[in-house]
N, C-alpha and C. Protein backbone atom coordinates (compact mmCIF):
# COMPACT_ATOMS: atom_id res chain seq x y z
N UNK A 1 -50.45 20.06 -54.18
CA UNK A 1 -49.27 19.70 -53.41
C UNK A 1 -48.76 20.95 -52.69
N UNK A 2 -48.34 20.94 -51.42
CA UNK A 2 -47.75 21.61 -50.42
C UNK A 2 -46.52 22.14 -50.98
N UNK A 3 -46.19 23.94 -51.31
CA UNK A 3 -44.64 24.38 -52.19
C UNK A 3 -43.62 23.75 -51.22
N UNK A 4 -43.77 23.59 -50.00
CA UNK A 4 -42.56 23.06 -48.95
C UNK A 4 -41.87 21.67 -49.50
N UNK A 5 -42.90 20.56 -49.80
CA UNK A 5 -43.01 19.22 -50.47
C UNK A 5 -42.68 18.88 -51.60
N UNK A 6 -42.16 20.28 -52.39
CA UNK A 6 -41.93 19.93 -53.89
C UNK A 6 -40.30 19.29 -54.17
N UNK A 7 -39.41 19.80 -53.08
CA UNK A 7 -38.30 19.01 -53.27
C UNK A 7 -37.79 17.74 -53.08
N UNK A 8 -39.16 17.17 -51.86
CA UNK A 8 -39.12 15.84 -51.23
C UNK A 8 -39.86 14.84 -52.28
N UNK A 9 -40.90 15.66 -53.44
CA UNK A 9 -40.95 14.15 -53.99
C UNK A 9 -40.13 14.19 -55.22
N UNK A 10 -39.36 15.37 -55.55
CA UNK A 10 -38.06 15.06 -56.36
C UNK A 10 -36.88 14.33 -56.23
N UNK A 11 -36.60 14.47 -55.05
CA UNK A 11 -35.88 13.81 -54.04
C UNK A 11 -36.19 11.87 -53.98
N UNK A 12 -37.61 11.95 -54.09
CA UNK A 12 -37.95 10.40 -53.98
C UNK A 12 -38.12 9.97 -54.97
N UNK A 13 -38.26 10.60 -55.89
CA UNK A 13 -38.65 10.13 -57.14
C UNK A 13 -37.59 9.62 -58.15
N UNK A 14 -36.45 10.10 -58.06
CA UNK A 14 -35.40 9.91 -57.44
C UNK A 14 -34.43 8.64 -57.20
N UNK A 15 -34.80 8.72 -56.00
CA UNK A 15 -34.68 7.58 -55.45
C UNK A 15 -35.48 6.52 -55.71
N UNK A 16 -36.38 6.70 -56.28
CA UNK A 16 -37.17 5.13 -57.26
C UNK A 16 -36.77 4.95 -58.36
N UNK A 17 -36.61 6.05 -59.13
CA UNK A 17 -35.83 5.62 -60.27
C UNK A 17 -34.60 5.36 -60.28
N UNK A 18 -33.46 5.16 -59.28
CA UNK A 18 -32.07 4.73 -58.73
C UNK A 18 -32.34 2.76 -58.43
N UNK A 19 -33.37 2.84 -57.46
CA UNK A 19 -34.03 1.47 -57.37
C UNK A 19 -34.28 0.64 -58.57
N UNK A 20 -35.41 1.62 -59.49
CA UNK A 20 -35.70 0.56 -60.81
C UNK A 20 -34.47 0.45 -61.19
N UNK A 21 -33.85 1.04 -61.91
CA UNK A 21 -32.64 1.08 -62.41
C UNK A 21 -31.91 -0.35 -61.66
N UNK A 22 -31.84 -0.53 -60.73
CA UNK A 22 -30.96 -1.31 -60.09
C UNK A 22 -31.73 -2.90 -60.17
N UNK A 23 -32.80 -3.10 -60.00
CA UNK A 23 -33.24 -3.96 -60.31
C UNK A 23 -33.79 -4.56 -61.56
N UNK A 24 -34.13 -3.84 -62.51
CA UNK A 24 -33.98 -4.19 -63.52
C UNK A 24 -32.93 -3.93 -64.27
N UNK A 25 -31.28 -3.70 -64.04
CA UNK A 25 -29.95 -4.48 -64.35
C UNK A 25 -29.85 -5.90 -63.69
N UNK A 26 -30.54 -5.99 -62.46
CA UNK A 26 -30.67 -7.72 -62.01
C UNK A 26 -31.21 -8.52 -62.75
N UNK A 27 -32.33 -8.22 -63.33
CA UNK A 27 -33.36 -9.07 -63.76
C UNK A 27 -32.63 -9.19 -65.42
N UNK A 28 -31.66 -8.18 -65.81
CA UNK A 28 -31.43 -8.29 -66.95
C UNK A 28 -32.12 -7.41 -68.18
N UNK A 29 -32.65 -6.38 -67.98
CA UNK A 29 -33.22 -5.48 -68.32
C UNK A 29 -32.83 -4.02 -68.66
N UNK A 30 -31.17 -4.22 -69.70
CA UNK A 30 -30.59 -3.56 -69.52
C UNK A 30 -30.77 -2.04 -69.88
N UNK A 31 -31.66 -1.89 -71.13
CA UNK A 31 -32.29 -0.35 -71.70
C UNK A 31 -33.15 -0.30 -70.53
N UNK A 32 -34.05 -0.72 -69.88
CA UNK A 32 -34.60 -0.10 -69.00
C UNK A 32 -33.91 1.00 -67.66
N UNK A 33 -32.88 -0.52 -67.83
CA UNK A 33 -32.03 0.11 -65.98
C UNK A 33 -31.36 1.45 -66.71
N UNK A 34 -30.44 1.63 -68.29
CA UNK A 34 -30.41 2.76 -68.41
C UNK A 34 -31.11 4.17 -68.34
N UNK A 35 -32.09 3.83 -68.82
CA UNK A 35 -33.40 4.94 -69.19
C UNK A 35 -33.68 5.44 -67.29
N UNK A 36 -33.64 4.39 -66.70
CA UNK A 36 -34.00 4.80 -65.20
C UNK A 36 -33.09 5.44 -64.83
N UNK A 37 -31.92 4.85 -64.79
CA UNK A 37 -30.81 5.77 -63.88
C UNK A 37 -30.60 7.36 -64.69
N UNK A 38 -30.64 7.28 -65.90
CA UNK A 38 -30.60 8.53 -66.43
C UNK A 38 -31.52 9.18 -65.73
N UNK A 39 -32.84 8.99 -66.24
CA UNK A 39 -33.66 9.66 -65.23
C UNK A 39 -33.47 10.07 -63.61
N UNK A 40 -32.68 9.21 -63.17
CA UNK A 40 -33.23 9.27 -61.38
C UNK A 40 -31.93 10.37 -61.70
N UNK A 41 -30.39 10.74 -62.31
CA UNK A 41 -29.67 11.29 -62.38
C UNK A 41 -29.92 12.65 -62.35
N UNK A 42 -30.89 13.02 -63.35
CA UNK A 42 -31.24 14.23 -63.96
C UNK A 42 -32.29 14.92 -62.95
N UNK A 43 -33.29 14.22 -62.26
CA UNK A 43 -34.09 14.53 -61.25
C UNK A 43 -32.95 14.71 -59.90
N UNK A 44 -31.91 13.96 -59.53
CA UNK A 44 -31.02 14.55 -58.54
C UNK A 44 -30.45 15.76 -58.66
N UNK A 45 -29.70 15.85 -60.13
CA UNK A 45 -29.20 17.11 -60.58
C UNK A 45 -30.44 18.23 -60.39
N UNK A 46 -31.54 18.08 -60.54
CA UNK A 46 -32.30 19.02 -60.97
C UNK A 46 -33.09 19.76 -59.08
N UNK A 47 -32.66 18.42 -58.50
CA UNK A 47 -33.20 18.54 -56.29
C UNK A 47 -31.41 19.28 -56.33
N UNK A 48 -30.62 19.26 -56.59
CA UNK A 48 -29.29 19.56 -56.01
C UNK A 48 -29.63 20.85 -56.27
N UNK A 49 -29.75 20.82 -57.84
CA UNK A 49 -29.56 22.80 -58.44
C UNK A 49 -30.67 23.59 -57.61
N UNK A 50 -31.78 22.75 -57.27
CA UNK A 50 -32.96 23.61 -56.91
C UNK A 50 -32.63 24.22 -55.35
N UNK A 51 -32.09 23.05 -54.50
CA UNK A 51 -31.57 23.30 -52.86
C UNK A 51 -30.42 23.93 -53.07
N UNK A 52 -29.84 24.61 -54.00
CA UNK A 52 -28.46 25.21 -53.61
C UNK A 52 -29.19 26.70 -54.25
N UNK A 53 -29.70 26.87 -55.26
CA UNK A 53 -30.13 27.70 -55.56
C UNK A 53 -31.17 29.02 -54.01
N UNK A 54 -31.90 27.95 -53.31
CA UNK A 54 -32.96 28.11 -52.66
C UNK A 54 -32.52 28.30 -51.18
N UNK A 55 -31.31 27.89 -50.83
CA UNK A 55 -30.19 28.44 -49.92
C UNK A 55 -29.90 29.38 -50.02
N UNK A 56 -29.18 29.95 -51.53
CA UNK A 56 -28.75 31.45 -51.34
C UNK A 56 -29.48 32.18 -51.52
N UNK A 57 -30.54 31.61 -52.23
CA UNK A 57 -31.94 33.17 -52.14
C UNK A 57 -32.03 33.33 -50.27
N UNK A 58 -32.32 32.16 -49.99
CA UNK A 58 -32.72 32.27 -48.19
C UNK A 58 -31.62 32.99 -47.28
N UNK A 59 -30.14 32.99 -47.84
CA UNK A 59 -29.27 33.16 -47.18
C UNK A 59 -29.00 35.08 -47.57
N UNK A 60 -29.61 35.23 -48.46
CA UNK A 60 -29.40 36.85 -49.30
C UNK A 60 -30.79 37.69 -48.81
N UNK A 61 -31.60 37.02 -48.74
CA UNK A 61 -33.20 37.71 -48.29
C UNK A 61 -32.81 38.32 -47.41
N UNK A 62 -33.39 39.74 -47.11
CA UNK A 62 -33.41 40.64 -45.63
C UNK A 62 -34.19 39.84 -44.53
N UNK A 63 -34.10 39.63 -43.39
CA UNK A 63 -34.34 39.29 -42.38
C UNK A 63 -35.76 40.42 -41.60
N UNK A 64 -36.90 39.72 -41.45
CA UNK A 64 -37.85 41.08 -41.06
C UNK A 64 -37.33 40.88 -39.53
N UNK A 65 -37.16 42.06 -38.86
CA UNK A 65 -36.95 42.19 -37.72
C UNK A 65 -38.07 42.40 -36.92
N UNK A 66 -38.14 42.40 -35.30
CA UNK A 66 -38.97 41.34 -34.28
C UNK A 66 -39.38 42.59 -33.90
C-alpha cells in the first residue's frame, strides 16, 4: 500500500464500520451495531490523532529552499 493512502483507508474503513453499525441496529442486531460503531469510533479517533499530528510535523519541518 501507497504511505500517502494509509489515512484514506482508515478513513473508509471507518466509514463502513459507521454503515454496519447502522444497519444492523435496523435489522435488529443490536451487539453487532455496538461492536461496529465502537470500532468505526476508535478508527476515526485514531485518522483524527494521526492528521493533526501529521499537520504539525508538516507545519514545523524546515522548508528546502529553491
Amino acid at each position: 500500500m501507497l504511505p500517502h493512502l494509509k489515512g484514506v483507508f482508515m478513513l473508509r474503513a471507518s466509514i463502513i464500520f459507521f454503515v454496519i453499525g447502522i444497519l444492523s441496529m435496523i435489522f435488529g442486531a443490536y451487539n453487532i451495531a455496538g461492536v461496529s460503531v465502537e470500532i468505526g469510533k476508535l478508527l476515526l479517533l485514531i485518522f483524527v490523532t494521526l492528521a493533526i499530528v501529521g499537520a504539525i510535523i508538516s507545519w514545523l519541518s524546515p522548508r528546502p529552499r529553491s
